[in-house]
PDB file of N, CA and C in Angstrom:
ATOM      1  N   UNK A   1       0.850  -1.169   0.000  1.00  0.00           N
ATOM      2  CA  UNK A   1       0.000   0.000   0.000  1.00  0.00           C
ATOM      3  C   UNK A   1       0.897   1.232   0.000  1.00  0.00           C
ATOM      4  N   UNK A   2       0.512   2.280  -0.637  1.00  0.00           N
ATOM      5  CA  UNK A   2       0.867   3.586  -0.842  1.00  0.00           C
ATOM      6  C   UNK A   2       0.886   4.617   0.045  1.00  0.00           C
ATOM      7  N   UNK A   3       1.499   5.126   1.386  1.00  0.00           N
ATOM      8  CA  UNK A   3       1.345   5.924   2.470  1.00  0.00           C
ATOM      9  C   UNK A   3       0.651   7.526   1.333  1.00  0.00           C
ATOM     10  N   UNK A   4      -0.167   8.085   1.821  1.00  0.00           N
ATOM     11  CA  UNK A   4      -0.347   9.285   1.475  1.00  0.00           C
ATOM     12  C   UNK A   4       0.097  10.044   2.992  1.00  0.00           C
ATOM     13  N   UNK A   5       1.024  11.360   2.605  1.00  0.00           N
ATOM     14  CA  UNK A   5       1.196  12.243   3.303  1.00  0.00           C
ATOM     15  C   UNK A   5       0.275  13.477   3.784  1.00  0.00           C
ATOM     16  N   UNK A   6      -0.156  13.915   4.739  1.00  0.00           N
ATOM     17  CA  UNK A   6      -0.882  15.426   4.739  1.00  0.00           C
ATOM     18  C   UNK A   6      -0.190  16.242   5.517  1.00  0.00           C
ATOM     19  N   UNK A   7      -0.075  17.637   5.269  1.00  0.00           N
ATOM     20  CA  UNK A   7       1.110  18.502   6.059  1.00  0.00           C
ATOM     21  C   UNK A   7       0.138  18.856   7.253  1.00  0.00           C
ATOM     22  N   UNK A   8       0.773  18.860   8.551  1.00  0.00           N
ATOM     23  CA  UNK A   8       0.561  19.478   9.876  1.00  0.00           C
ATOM     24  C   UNK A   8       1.062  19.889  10.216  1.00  0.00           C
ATOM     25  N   UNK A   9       1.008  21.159  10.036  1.00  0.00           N
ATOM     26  CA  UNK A   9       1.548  22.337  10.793  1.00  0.00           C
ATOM     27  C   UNK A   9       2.906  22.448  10.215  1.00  0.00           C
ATOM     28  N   UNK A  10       3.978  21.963  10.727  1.00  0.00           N
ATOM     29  CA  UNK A  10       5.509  22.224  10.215  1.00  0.00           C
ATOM     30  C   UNK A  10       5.780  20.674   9.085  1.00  0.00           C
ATOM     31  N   UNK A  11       5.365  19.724   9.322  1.00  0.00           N
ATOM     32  CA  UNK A  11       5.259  18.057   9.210  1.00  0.00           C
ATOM     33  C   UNK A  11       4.356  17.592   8.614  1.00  0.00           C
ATOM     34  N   UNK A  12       5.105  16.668   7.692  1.00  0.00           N
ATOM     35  CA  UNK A  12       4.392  15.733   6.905  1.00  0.00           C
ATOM     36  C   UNK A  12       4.465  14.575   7.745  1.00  0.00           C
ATOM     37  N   UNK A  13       2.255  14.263   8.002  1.00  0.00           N
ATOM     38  CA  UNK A  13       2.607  12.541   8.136  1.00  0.00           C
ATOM     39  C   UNK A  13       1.508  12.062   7.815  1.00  0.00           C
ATOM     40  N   UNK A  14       1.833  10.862   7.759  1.00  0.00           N
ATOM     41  CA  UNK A  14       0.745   9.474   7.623  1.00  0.00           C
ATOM     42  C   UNK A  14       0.941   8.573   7.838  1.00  0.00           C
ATOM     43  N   UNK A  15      -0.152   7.542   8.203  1.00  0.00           N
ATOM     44  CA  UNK A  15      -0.362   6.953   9.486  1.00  0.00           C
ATOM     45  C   UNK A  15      -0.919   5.065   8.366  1.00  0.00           C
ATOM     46  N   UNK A  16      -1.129   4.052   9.575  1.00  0.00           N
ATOM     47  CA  UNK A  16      -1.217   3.020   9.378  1.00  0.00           C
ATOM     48  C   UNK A  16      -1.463   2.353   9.930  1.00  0.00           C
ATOM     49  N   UNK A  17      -2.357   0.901  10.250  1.00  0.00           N
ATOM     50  CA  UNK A  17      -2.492  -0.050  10.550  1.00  0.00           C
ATOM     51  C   UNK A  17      -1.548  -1.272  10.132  1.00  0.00           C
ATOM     52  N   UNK A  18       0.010  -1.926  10.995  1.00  0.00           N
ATOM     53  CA  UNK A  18       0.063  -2.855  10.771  1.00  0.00           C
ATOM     54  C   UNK A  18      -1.079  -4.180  11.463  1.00  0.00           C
ATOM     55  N   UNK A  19      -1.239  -4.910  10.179  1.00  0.00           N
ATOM     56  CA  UNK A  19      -2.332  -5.966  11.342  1.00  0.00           C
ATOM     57  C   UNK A  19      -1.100  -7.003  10.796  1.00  0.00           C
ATOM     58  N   UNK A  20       0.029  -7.097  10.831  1.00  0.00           N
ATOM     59  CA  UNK A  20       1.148  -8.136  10.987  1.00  0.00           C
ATOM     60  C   UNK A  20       2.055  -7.776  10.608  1.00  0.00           C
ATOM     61  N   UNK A  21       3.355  -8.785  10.079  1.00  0.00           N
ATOM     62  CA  UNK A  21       4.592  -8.116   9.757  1.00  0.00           C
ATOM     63  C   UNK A  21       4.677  -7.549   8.887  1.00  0.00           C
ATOM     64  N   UNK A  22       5.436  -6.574   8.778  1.00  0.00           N
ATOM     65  CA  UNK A  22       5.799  -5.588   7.269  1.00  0.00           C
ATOM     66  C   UNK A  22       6.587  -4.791   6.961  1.00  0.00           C
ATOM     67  N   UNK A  23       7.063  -4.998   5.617  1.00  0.00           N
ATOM     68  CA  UNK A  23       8.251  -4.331   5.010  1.00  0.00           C
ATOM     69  C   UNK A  23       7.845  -2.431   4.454  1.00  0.00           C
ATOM     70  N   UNK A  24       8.821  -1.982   5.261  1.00  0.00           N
ATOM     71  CA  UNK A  24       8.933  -0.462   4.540  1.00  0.00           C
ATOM     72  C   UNK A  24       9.431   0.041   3.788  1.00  0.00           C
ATOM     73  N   UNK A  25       9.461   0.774   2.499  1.00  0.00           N
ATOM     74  CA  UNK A  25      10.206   1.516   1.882  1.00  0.00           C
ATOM     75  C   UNK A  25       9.834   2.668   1.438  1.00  0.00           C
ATOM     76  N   UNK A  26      10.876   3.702   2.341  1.00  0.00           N
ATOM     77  CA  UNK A  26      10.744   5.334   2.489  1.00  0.00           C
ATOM     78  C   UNK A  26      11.834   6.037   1.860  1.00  0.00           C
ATOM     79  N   UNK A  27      11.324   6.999   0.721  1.00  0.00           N
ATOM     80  CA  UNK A  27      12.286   7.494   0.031  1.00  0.00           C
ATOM     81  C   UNK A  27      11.698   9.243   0.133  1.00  0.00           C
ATOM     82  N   UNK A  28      13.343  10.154   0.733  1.00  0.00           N
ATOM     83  CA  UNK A  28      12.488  11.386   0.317  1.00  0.00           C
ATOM     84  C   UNK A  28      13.734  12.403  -0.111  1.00  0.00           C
ATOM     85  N   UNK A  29      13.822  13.571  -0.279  1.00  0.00           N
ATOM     86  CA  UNK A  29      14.925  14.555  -0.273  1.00  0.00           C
ATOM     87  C   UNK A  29      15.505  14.705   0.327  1.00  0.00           C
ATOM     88  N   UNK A  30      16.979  15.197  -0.171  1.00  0.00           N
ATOM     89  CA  UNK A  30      18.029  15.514   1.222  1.00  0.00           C
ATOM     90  C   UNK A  30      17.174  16.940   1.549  1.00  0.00           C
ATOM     91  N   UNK A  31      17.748  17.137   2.683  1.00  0.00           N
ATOM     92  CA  UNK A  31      17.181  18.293   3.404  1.00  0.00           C
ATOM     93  C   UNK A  31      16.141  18.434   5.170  1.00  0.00           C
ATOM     94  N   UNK A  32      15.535  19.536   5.379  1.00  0.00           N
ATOM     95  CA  UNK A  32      15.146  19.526   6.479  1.00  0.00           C
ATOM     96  C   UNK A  32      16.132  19.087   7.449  1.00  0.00           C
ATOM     97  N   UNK A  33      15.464  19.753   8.523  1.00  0.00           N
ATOM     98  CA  UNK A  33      16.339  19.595  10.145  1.00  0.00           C
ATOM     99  C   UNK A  33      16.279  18.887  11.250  1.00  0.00           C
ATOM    100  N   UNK A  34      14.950  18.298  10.989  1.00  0.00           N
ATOM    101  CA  UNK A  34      14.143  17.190  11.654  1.00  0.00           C
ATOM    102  C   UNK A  34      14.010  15.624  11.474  1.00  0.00           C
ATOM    103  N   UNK A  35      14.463  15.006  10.490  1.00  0.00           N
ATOM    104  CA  UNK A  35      14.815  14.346   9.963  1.00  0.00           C
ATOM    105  C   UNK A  35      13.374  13.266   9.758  1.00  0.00           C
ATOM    106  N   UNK A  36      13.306  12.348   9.990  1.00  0.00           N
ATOM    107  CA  UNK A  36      11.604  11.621   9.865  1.00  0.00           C
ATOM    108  C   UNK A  36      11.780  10.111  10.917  1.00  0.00           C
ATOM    109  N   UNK A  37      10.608  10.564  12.025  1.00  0.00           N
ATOM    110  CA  UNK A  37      10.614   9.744  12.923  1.00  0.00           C
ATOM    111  C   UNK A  37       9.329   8.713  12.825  1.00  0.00           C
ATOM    112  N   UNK A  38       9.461   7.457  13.400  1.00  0.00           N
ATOM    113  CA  UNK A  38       8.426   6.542  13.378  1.00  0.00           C
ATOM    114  C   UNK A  38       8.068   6.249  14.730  1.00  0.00           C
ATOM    115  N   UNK A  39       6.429   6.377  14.889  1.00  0.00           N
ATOM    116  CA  UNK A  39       5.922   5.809  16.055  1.00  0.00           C
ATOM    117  C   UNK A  39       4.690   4.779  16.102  1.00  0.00           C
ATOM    118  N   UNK A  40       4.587   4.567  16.996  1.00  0.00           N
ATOM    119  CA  UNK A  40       3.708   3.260  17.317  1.00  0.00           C
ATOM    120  C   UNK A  40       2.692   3.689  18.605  1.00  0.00           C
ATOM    121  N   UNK A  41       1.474   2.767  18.206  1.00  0.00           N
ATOM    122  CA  UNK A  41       0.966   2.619  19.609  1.00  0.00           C
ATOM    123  C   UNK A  41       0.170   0.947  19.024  1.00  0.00           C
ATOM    124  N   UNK A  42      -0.274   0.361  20.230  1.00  0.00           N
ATOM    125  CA  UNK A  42      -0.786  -0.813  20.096  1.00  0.00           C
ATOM    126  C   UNK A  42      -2.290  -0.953  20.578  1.00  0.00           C
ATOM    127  N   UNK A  43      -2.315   0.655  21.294  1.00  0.00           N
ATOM    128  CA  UNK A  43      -4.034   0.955  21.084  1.00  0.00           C
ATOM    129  C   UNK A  43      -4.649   2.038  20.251  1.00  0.00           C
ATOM    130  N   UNK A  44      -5.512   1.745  19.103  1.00  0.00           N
ATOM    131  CA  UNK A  44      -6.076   2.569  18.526  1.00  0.00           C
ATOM    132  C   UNK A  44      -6.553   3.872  19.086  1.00  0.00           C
ATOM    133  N   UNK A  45      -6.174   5.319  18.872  1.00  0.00           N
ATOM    134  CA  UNK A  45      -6.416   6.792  19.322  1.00  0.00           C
ATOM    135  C   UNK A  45      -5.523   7.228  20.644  1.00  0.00           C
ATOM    136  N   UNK A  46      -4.486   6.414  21.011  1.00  0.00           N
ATOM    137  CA  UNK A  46      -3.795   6.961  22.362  1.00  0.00           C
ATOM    138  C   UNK A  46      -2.440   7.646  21.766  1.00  0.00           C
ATOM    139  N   UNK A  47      -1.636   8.257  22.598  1.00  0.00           N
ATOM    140  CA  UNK A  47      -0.720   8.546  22.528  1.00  0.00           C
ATOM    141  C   UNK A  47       0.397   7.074  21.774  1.00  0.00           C
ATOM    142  N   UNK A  48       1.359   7.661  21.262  1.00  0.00           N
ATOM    143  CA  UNK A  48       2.527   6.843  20.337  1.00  0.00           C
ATOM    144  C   UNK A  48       3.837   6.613  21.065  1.00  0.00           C
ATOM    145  N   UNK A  49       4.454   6.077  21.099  1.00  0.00           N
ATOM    146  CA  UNK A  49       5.970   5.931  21.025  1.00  0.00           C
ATOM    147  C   UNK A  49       6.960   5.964  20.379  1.00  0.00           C
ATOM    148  N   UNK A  50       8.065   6.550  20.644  1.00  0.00           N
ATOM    149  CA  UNK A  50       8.849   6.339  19.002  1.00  0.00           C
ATOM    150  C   UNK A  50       9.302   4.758  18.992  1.00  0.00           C
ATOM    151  N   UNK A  51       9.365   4.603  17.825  1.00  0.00           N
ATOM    152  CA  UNK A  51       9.844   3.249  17.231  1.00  0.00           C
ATOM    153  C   UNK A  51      11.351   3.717  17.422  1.00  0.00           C
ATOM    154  N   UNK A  52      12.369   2.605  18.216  1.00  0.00           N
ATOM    155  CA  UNK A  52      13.505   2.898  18.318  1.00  0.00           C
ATOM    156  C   UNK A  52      14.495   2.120  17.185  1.00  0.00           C
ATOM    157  N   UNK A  53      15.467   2.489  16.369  1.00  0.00           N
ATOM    158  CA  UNK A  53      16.065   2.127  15.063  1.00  0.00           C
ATOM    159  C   UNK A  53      15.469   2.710  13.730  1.00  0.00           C
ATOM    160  N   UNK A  54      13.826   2.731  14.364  1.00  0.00           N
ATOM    161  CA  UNK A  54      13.291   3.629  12.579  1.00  0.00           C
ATOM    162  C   UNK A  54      13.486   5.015  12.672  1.00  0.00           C
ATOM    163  N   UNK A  55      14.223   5.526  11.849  1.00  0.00           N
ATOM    164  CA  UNK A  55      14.662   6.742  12.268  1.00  0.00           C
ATOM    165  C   UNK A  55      15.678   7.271  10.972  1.00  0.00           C
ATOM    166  N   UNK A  56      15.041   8.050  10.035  1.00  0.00           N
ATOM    167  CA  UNK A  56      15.948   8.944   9.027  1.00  0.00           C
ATOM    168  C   UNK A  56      16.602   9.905   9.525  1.00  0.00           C
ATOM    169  N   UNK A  57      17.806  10.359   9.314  1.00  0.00           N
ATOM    170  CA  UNK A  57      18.231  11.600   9.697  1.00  0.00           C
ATOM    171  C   UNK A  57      18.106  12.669   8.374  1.00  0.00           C
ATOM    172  N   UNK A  58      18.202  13.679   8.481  1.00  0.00           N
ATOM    173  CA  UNK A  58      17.983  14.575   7.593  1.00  0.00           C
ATOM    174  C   UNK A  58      18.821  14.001   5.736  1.00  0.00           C
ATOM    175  N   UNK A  59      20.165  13.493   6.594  1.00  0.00           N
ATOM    176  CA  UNK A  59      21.114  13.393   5.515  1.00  0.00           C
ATOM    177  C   UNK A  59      20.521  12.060   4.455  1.00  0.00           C
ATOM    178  N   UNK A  60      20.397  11.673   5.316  1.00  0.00           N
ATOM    179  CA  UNK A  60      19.625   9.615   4.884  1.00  0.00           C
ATOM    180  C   UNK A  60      18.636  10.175   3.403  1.00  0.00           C
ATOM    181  N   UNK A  61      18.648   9.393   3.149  1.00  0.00           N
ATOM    182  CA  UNK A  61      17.586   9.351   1.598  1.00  0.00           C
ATOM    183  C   UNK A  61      16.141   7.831   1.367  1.00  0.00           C
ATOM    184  N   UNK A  62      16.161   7.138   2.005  1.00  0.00           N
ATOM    185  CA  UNK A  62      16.203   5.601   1.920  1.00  0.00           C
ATOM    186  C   UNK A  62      16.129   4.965   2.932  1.00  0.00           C
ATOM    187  N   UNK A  63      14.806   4.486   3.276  1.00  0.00           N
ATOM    188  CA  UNK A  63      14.769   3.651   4.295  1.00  0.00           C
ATOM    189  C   UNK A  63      14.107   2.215   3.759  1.00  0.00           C
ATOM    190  N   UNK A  64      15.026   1.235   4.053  1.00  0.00           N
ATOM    191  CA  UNK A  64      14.018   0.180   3.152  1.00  0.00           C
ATOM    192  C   UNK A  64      14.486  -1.075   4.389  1.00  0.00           C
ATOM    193  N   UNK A  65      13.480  -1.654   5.228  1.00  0.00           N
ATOM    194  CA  UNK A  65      13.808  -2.747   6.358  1.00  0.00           C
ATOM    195  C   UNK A  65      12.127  -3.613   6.517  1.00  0.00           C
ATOM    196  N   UNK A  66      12.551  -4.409   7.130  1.00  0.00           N
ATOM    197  CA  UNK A  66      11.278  -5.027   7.646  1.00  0.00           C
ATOM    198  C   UNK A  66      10.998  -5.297   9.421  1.00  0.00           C
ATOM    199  N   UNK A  67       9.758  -5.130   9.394  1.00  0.00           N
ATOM    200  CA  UNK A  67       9.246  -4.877  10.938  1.00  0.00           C
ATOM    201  C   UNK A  67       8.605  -6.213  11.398  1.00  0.00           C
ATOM    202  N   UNK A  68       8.975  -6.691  12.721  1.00  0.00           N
ATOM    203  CA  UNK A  68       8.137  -7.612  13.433  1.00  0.00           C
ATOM    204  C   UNK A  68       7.174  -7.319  14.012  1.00  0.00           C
ATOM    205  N   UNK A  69       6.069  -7.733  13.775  1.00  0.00           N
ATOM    206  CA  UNK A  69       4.705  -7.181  14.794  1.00  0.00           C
ATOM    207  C   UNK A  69       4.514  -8.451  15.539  1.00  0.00           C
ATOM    208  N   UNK A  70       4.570  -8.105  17.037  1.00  0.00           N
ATOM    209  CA  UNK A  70       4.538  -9.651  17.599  1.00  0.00           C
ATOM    210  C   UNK A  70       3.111  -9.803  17.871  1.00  0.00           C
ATOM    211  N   UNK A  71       2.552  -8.389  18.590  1.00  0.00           N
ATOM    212  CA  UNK A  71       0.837  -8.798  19.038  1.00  0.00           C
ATOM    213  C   UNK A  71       0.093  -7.511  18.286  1.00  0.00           C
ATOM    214  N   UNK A  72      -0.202  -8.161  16.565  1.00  0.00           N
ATOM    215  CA  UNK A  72      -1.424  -6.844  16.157  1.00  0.00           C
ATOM    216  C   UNK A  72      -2.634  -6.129  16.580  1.00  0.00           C
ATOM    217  N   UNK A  73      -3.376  -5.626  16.255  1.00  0.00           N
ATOM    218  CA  UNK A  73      -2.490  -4.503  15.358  1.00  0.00           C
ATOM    219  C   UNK A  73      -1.633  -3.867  16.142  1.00  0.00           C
ATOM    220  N   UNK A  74      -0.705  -3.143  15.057  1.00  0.00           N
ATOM    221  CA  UNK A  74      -0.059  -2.026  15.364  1.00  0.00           C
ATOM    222  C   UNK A  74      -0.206  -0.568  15.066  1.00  0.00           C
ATOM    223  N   UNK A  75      -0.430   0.388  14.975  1.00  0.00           N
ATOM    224  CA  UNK A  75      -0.899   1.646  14.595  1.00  0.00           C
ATOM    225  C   UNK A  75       0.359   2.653  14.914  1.00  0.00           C
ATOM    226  N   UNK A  76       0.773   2.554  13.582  1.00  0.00           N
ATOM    227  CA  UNK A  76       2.114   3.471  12.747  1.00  0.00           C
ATOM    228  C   UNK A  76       1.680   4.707  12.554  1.00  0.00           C
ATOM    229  N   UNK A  77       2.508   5.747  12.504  1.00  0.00           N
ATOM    230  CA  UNK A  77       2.635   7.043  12.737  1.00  0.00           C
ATOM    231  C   UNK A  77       3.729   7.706  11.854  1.00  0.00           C
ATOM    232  N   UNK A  78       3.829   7.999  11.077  1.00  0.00           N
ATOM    233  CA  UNK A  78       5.838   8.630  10.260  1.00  0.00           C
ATOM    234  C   UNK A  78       5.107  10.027  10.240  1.00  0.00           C
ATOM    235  N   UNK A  79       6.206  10.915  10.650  1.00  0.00           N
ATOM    236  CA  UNK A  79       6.010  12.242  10.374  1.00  0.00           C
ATOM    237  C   UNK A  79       7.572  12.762  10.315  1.00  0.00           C
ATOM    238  N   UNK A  80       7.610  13.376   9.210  1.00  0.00           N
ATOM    239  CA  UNK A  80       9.363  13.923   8.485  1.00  0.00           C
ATOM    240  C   UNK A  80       8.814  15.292   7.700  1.00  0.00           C
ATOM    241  N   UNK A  81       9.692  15.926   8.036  1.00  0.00           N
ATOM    242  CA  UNK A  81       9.751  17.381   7.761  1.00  0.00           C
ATOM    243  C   UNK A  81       9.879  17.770   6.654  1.00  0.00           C
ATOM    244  N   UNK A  82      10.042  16.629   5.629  1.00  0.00           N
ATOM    245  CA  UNK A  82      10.159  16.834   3.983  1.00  0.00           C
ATOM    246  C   UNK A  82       8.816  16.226   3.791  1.00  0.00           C
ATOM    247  N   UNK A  83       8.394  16.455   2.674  1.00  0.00           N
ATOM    248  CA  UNK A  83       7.860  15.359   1.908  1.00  0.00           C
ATOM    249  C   UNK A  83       8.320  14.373   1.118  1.00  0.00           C
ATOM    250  N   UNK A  84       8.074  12.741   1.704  1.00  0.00           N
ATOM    251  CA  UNK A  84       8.606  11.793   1.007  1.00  0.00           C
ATOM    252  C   UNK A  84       8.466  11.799  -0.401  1.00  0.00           C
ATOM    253  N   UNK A  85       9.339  11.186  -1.010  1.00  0.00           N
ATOM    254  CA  UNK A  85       8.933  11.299  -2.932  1.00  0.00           C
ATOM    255  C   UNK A  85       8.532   9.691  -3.143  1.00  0.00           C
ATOM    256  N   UNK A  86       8.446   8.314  -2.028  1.00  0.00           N
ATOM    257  CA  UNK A  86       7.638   7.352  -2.060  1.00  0.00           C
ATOM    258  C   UNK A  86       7.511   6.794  -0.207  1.00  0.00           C
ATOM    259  N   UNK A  87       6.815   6.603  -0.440  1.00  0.00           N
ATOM    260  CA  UNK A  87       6.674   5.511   0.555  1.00  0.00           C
ATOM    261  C   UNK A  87       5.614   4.108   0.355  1.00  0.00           C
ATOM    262  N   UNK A  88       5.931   2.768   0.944  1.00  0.00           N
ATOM    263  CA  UNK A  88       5.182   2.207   0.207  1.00  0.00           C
ATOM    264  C   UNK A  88       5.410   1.009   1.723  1.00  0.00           C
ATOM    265  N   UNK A  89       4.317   0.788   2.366  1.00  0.00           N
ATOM    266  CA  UNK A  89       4.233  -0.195   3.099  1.00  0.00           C
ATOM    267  C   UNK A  89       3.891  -1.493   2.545  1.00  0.00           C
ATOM    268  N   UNK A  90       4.506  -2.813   2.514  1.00  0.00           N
ATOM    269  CA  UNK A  90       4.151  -4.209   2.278  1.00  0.00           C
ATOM    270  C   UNK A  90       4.135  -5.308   3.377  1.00  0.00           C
ATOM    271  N   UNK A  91       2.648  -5.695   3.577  1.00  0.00           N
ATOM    272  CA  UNK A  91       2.303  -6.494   4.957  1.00  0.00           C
ATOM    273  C   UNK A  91       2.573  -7.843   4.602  1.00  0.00           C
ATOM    274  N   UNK A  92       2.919  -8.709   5.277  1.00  0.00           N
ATOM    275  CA  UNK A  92       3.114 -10.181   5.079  1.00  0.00           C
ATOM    276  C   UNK A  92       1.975 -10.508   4.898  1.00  0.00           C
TER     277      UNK A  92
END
């Protein structure tokens, strides 16, 4: 599936349901100061956590890994200060 982005406020993000394991691939511009962080929560509408290792820095271009979901869903969060030029989630 195809992440669509919407800008908030300073940040681009969009959001997701893993309902199991799945592969990411995040591609965006060099630039920005904020770089693009990933969070999680495992209850639908609460506060998130950051996902620790998912994590672009400004310089990075390319994020392409795969995620374990041990107890679904999961409810994903990316918000990066650029706009990505793809992103593309693939669930097992």
């Amino acid at each position: 599936m195809e992440l669509a982005f919407t800008k908030v406020g300073d940040r681009y993000v969009a959001s997701f349901t893993a309902t199991g394991n799945f592969n990411i691939h995040l591609e965006k511009p060099t630039g920005g100061t904020l770089g693009t962080i990933f969070k999680q929560s495992s209850v639908e509408g609460a506060k998130s956590d950051g996902i620790k290792g998912l994590y672009l820095t400004p310089q990075e271009r390319v994020l392409d890994t795969s995620v374990i979901v041990p107890i679904p869903p999961m409810y994903i969060t990316i918000e990066s200060d650029v706009l990505p030029t793809m992103a593309v989630v693939t669930m097992a």
